[in-house]
C-alpha atoms as a PDB file:
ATOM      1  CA  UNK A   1      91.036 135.038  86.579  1.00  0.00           C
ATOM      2  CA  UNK A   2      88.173 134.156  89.225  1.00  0.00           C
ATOM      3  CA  UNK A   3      88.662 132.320  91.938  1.00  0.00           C
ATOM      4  CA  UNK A   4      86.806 129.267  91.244  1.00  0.00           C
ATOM      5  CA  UNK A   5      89.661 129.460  88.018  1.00  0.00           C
ATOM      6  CA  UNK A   6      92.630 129.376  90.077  1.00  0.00           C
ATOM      7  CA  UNK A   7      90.674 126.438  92.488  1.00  0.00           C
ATOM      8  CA  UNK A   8      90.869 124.484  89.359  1.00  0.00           C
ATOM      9  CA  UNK A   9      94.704 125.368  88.026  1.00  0.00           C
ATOM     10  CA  UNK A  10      95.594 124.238  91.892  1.00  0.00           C
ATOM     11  CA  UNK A  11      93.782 121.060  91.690  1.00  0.00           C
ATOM     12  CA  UNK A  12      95.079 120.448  88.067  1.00  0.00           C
ATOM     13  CA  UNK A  13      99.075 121.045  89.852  1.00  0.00           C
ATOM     14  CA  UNK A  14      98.247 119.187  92.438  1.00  0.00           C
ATOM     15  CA  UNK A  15      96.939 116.199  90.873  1.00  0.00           C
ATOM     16  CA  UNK A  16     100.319 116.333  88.422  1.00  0.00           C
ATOM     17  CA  UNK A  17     102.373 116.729  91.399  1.00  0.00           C
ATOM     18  CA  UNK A  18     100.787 113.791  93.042  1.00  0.00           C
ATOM     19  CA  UNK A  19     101.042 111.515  90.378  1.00  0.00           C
ATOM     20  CA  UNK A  20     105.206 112.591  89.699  1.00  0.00           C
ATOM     21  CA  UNK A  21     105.620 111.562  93.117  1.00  0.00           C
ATOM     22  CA  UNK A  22     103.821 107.694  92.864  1.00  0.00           C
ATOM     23  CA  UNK A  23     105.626 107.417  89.542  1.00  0.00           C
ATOM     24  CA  UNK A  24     109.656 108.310  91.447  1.00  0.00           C
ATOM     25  CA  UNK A  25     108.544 106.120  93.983  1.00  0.00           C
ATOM     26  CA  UNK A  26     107.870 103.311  92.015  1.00  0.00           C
ATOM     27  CA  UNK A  27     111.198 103.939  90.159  1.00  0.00           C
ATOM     28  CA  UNK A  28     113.058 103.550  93.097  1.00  0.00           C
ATOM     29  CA  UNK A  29     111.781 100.648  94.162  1.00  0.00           C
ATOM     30  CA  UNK A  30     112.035  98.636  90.998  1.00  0.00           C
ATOM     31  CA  UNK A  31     115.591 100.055  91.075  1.00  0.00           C
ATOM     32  CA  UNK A  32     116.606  98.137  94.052  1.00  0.00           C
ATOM     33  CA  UNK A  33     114.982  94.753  93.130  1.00  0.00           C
ATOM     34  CA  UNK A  34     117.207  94.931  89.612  1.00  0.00           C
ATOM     35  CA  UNK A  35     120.159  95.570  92.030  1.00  0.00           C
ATOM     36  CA  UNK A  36     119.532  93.039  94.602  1.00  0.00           C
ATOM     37  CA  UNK A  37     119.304  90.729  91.377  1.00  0.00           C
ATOM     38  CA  UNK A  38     122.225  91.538  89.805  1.00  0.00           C
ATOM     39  CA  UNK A  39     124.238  90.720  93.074  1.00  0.00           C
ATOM     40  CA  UNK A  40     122.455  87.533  93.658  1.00  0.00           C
ATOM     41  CA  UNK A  41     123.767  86.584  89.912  1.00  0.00           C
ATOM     42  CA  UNK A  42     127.327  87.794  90.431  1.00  0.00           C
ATOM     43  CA  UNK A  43     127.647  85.845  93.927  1.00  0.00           C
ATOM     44  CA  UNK A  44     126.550  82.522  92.346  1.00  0.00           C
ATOM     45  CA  UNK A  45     128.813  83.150  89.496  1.00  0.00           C
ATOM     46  CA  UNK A  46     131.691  83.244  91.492  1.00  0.00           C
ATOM     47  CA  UNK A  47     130.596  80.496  93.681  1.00  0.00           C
ATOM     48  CA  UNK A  48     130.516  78.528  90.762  1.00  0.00           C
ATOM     49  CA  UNK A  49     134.207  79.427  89.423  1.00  0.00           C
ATOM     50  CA  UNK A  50     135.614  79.202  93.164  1.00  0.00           C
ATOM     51  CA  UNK A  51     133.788  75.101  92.643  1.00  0.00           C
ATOM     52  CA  UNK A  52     135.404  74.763  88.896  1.00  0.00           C
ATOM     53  CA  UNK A  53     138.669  75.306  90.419  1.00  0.00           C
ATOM     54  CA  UNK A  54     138.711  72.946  93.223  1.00  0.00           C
ATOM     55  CA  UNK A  55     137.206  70.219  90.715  1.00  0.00           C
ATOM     56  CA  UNK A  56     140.179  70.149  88.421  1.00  0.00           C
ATOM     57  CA  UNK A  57     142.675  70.443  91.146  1.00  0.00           C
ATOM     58  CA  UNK A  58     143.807  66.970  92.353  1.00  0.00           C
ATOM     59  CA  UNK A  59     145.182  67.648  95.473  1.00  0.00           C
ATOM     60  CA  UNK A  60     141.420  69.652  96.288  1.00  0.00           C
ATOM     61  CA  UNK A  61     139.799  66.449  95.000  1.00  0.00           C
ATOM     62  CA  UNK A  62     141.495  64.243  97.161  1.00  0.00           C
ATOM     63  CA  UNK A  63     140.767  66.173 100.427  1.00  0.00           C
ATOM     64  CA  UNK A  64     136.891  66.424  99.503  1.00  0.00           C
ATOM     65  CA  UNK A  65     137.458  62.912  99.147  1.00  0.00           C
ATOM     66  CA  UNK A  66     139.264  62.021 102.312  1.00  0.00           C
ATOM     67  CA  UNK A  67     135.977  64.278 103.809  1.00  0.00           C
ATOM     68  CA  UNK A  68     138.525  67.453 104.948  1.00  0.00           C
ATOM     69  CA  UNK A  69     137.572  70.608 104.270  1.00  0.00           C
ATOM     70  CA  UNK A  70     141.037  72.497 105.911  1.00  0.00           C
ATOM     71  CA  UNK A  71     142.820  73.014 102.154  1.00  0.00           C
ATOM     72  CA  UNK A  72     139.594  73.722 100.305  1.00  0.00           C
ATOM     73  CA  UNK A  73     138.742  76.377 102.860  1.00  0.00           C
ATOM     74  CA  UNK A  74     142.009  77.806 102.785  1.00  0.00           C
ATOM     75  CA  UNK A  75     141.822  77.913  99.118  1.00  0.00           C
ATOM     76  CA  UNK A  76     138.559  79.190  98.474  1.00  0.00           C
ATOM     77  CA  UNK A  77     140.054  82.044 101.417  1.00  0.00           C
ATOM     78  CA  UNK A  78     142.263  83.096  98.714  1.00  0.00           C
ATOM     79  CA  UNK A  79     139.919  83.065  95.660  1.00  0.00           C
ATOM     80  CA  UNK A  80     136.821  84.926  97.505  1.00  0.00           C
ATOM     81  CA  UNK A  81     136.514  88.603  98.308  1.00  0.00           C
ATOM     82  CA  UNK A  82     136.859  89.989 101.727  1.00  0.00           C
ATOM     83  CA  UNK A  83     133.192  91.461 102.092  1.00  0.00           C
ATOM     84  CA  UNK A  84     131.961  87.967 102.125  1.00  0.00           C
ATOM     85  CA  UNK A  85     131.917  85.061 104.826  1.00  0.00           C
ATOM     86  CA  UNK A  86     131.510  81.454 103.726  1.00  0.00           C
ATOM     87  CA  UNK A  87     131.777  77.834 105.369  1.00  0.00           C
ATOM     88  CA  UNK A  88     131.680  74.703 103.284  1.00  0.00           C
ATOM     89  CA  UNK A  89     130.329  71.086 104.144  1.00  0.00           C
ATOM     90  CA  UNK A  90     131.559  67.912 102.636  1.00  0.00           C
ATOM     91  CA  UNK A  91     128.766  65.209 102.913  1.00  0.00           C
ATOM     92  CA  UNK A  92     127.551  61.763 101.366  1.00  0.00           C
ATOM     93  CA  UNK A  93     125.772  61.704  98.038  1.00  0.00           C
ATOM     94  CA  UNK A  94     122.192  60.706  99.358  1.00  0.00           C
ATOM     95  CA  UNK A  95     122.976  63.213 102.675  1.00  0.00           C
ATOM     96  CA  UNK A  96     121.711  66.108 103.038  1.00  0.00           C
ATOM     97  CA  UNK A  97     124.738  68.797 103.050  1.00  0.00           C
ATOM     98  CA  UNK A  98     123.185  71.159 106.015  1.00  0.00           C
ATOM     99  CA  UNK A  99     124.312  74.785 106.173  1.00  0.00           C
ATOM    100  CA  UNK A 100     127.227  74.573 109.352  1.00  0.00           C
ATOM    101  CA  UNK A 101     126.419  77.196 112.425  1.00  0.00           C
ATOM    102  CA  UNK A 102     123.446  79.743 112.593  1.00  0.00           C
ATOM    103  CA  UNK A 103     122.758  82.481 110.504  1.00  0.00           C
ATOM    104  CA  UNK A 104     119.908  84.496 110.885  1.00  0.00           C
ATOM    105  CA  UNK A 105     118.864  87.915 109.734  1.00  0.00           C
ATOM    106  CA  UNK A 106     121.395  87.467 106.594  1.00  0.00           C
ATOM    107  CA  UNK A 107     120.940  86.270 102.900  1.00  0.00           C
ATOM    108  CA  UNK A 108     123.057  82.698 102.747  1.00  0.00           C
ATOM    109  CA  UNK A 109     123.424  81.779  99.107  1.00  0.00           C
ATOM    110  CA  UNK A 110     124.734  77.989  98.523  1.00  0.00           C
ATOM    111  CA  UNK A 111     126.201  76.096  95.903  1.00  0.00           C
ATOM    112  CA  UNK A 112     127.445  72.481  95.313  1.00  0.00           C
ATOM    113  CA  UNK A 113     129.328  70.298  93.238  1.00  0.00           C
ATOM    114  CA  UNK A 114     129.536  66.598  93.459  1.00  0.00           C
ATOM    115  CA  UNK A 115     133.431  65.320  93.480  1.00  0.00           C
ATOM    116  CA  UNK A 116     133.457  61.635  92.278  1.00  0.00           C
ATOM    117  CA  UNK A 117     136.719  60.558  92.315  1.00  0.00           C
ATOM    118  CA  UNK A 118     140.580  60.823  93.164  1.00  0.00           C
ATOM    119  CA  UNK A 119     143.735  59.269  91.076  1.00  0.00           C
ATOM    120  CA  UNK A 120     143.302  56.412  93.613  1.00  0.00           C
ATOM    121  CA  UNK A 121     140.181  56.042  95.206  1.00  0.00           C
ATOM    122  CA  UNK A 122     136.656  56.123  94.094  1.00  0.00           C
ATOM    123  CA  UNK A 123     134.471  57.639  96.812  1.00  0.00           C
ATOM    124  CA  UNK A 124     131.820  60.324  95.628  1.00  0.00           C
ATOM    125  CA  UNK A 125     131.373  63.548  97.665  1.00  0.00           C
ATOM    126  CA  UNK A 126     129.197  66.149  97.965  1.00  0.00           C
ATOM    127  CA  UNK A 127     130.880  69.847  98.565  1.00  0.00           C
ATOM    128  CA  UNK A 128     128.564  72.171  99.318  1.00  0.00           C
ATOM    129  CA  UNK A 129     129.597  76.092  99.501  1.00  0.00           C
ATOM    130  CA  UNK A 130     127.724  78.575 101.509  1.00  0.00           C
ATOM    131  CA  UNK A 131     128.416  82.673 101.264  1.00  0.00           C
ATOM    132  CA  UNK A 132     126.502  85.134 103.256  1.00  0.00           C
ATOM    133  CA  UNK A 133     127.888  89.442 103.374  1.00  0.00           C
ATOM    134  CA  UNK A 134     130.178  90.490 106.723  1.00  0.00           C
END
């Protein structure tokens, strides 16, 4: 083999080389979007269950209701994992429910559910339910 031979085998590695490299970096990167998405689902998910449960519970109904938030946030204490913070608002129908405190530099995913009603009393609330990471 000449020289100018094994220039172009080198170029021909290198260029392969090259090219594996974009192609694992891309990989990775598209792996950690999917994963960021799959969390976002799973977090809503169970937002939304923690909300099913308070709906059909009476005595939960009846303090969004009343406008306290002490029971529900004791409850949803129990039902929500450890890893994750969370604060809840009750609010007026045509109010807008505003996240409580100051969170920056962390992801804050919210949910709501509107609570019409009690047994007794017929005064529709907003809950909204807000869950960022420790």
């Amino acid at each position: 083999m000449n020289n100018k031979e094994r220039k172009a085998w080198l170029r021909i590695v290198e260029a392969f080389l090259a090219i594996l490299i974009i192609i694992g970096a891309v990989l990775v990167i598209l792996s950690r979007q999917e994963q960021g998405a799959e969390i976002d689902d799973s977090v809503y998910e169970k937002q939304r269950q923690i909300l099913e449960i308070i709906s059909k519970n009476n005595s939960l109904r009846t303090e969004v209701v009343s406008g306290d938030n002490t029971k529900i946030n004791e409850s949803i204490s129990k039902l929500i994992s450890p890893s994750w913070n969370f604060a809840t608002n009750i609010c007026e129908l045509d109010n807008i429910c505003s996240k409580p405190g100051d969170y920056q530099d962390t992801e804050v995913f919210a949910t709501e559910i509107i609570i019409t009603s009690n047994l007794t009393n017929y005064s529709p609330k907003k809950l909204r339910f807000f869950v960022w990471g420790k």
